[in-house]
Protein backbone atom coordinates (compact mmCIF):
# COMPACT_ATOMS: atom_id res chain seq x y z
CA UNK A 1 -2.17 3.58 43.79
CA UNK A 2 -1.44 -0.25 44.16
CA UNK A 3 -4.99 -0.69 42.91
CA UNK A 4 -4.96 1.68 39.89
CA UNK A 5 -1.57 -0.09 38.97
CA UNK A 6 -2.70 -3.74 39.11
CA UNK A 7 -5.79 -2.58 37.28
CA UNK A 8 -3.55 -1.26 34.21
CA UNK A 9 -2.02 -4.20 34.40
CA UNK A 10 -5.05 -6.11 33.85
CA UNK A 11 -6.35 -4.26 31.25
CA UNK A 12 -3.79 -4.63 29.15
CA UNK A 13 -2.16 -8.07 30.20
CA UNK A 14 -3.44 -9.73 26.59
CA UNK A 15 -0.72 -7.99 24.74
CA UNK A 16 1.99 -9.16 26.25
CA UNK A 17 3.49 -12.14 26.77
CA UNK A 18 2.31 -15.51 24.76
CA UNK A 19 -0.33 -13.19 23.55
CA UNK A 20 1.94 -11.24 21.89
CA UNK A 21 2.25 -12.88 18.68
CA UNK A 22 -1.77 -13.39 18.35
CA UNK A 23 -2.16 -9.32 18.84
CA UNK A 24 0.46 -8.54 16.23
CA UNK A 25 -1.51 -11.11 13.93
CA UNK A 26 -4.84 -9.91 14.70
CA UNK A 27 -3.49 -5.84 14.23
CA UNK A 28 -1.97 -6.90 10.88
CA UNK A 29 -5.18 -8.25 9.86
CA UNK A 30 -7.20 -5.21 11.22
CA UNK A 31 -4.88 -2.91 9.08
CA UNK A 32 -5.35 -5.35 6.07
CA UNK A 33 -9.80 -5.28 6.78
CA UNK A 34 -10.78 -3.85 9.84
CA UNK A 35 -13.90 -5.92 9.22
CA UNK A 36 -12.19 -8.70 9.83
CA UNK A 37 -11.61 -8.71 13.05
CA UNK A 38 -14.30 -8.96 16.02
CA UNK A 39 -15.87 -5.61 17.41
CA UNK A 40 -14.39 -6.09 20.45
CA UNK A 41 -10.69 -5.88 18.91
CA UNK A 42 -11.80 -3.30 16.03
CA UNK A 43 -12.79 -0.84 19.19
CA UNK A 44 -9.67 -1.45 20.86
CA UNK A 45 -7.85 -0.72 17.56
CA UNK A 46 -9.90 1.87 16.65
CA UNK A 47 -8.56 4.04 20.08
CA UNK A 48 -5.35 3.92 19.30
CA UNK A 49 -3.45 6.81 18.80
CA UNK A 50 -4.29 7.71 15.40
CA UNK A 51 -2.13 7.07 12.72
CA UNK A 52 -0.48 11.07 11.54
CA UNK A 53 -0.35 10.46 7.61
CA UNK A 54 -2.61 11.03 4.51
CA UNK A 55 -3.04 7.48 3.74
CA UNK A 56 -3.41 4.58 6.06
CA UNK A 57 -1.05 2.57 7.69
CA UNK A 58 0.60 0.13 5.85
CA UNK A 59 0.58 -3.86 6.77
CA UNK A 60 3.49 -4.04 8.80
CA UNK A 61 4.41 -7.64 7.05
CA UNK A 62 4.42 -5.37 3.87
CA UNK A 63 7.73 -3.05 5.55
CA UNK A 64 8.81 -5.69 7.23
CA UNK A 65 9.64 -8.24 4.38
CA UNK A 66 10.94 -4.57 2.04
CA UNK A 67 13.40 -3.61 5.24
CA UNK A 68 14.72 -7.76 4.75
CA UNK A 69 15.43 -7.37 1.40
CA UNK A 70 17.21 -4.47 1.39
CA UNK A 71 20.81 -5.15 2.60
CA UNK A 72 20.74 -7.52 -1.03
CA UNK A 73 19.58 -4.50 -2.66
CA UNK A 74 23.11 -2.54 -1.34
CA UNK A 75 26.11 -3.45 -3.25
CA UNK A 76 28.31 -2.88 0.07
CA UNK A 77 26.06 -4.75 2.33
CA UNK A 78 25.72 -1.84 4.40
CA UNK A 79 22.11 -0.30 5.26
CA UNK A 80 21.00 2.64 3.88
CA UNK A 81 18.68 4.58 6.29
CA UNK A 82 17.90 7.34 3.44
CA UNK A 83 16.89 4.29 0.95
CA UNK A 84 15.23 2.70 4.07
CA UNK A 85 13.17 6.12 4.49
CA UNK A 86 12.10 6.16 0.82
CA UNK A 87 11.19 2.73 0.27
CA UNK A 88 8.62 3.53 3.11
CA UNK A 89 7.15 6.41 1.14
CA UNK A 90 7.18 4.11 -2.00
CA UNK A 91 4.52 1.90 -0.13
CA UNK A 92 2.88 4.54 0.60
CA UNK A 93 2.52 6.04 -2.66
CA UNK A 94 1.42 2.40 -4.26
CA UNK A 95 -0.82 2.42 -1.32
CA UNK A 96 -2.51 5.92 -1.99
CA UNK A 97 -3.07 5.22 -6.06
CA UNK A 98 -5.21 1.82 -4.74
CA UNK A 99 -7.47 4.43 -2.42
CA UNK A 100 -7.09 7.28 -4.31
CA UNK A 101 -6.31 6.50 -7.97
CA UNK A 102 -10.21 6.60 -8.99
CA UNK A 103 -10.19 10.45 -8.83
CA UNK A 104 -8.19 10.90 -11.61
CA UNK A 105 -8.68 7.96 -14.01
CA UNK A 106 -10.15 9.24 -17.44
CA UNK A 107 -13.67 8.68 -17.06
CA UNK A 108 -15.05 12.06 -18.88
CA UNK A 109 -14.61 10.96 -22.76
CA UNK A 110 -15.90 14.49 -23.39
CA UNK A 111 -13.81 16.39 -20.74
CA UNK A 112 -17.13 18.16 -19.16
CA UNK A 113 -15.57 18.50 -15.39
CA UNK A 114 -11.44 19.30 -14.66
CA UNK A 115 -9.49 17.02 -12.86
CA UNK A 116 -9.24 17.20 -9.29
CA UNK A 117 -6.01 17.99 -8.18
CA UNK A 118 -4.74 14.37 -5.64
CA UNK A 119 -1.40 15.68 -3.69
CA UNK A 120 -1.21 11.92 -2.73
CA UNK A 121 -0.60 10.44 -5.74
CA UNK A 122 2.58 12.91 -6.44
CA UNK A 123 6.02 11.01 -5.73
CA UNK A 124 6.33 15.09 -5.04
CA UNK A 125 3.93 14.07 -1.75
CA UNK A 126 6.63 11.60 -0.41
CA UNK A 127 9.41 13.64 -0.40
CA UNK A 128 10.29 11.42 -4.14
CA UNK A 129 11.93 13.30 -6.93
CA UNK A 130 13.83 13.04 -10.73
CA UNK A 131 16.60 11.79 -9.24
CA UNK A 132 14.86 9.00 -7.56
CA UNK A 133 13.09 7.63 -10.88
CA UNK A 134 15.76 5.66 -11.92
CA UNK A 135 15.83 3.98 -8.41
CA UNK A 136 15.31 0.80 -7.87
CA UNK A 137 13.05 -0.38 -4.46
CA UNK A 138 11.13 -3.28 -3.80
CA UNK A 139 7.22 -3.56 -5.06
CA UNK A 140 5.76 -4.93 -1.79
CA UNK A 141 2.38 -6.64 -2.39
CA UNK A 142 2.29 -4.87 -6.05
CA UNK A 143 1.91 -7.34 -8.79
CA UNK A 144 4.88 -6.89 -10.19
CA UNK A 145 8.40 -7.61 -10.12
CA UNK A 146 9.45 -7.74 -6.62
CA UNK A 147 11.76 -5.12 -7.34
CA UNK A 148 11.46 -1.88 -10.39
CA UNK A 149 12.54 1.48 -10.39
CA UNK A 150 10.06 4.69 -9.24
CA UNK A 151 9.68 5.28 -13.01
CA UNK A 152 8.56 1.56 -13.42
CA UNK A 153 6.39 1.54 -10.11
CA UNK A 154 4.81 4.95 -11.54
CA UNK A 155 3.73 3.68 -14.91
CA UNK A 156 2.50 0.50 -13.59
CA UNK A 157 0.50 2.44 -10.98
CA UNK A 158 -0.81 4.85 -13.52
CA UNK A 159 -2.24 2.47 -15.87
CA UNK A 160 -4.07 0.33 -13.41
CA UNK A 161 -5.62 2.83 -11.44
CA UNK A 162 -5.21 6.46 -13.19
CA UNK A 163 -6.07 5.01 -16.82
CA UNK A 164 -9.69 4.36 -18.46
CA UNK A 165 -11.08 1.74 -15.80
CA UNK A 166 -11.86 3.16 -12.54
CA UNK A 167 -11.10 0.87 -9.34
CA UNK A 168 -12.40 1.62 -6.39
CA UNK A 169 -12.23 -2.06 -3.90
CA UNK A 170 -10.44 -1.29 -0.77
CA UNK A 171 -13.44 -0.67 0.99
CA UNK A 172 -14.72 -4.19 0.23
CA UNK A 173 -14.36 -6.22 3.74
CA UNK A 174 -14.20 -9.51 2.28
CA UNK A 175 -10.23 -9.38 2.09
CA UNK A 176 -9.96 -12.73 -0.57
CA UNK A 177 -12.30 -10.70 -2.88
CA UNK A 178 -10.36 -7.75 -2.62
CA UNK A 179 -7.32 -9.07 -3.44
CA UNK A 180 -8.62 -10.83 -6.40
CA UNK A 181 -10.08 -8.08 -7.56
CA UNK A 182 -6.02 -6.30 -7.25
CA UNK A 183 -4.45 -8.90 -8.91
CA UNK A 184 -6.57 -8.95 -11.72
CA UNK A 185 -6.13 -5.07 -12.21
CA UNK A 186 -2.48 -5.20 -11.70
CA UNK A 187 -1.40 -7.95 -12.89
CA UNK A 188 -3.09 -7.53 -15.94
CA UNK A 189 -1.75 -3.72 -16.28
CA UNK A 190 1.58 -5.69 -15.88
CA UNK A 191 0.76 -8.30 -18.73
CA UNK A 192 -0.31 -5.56 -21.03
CA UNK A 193 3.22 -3.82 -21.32
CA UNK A 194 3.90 -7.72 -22.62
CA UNK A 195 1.98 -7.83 -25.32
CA UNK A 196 2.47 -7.15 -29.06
CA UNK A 197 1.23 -3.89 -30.05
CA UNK A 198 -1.41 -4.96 -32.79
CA UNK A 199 -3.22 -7.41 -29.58
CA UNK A 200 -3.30 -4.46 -27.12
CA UNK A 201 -4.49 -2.27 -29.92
CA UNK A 202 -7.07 -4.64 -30.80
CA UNK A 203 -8.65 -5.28 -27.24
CA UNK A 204 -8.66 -1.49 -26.48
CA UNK A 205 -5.99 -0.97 -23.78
């Protein structure tokens, strides 16, 4: 028993601790790329109880820095665990358009094939309704405001990834090409609702 115990102990002695800190960093970066990491850590990541949800996990930084903003974001200072809960599944839905988005952008000029039908990208999904739309939560690592309403977060999500350009990165492993490769498409769907009318005309967006 003694032996069992101090082996348990052993095993799992780098998480706690000093160590702590470094294992949150390197699990933030393994839910960022889990190419980034080494194989040894991706292994050990990979057996952890799996995460019960449709799209992956979010980077905890992402929730962390939304759950600090929001006491600003409540004109009595007091938390709001039902606006807590749905900011959550507002990451989650900007999260699923970046994965998922491709599968119904407009890439059929002559409308040959139907659309698939993507529960994920539904506000629906998420628990999210009407009444919600005119809600304002924070944007996370959106280009974008820090903070816009649902409607807002929804238009901007539909243009970049549900429009005429289809976007399919997140798989790249290289995690400074990936995110130039999202700020370009999202910042420039962001610019575009800028511009005069007769410049977005004439470049075709």
């Amino acid at each position: 028993m003694t032996q069992n115990y101090n082996k348990m102990m052993q095993d799992s002695s780098q998480l706690f601790g000093t160590n702590a800190p470094f294992v949150e960093a390197l699990y933030e970066q393994y839910l960022q790329d889990p190419g980034s990491v080494s194989a040894e850590w991706r292994g050990y990541f990979d057996a952890l109880p799996a995460w019960d949800a449709p799209v992956a996990e979010l980077p905890h930084s992402t929730v962390q820095r939304s759950f600090a903003a929001l006491p600003k974001a409540m004109s009595n200072g007091a938390p709001d665990a039902d606006h807590e809960r749905r900011q959550v599944k507002v990451l989650q839905l900007i999260s699923a358009h970046r994965f998922l988005g491709l599968r119904v952008a407009n890439l059929d000029p002559l409308k040959r094939h139907a659309k698939p039908v993507v529960p994920e990208l539904d506000p629906a999904f998420y628990g999210l309704g009407d009444s919600d739309m005119d809600t304002t939560f924070e944007t996370g690592s959106l280009v974008s405001a820090a903070r816009l309403t649902l409607r807002e977060i929804m238009q901007l999500l539909r243009q970049t990834y549900c429009g005429s350009i289809g976007a399919e990165y997140m798989y790249i492993s290289d995690v400074p090409q990936k995110r130039w490769i999202q700020n370009r498409l999202e910042g420039f769907a962001a610019y575009r609702d800028m511009m005069p009318r007769s410049v977005a005309v004439s470049w075709g967006v």
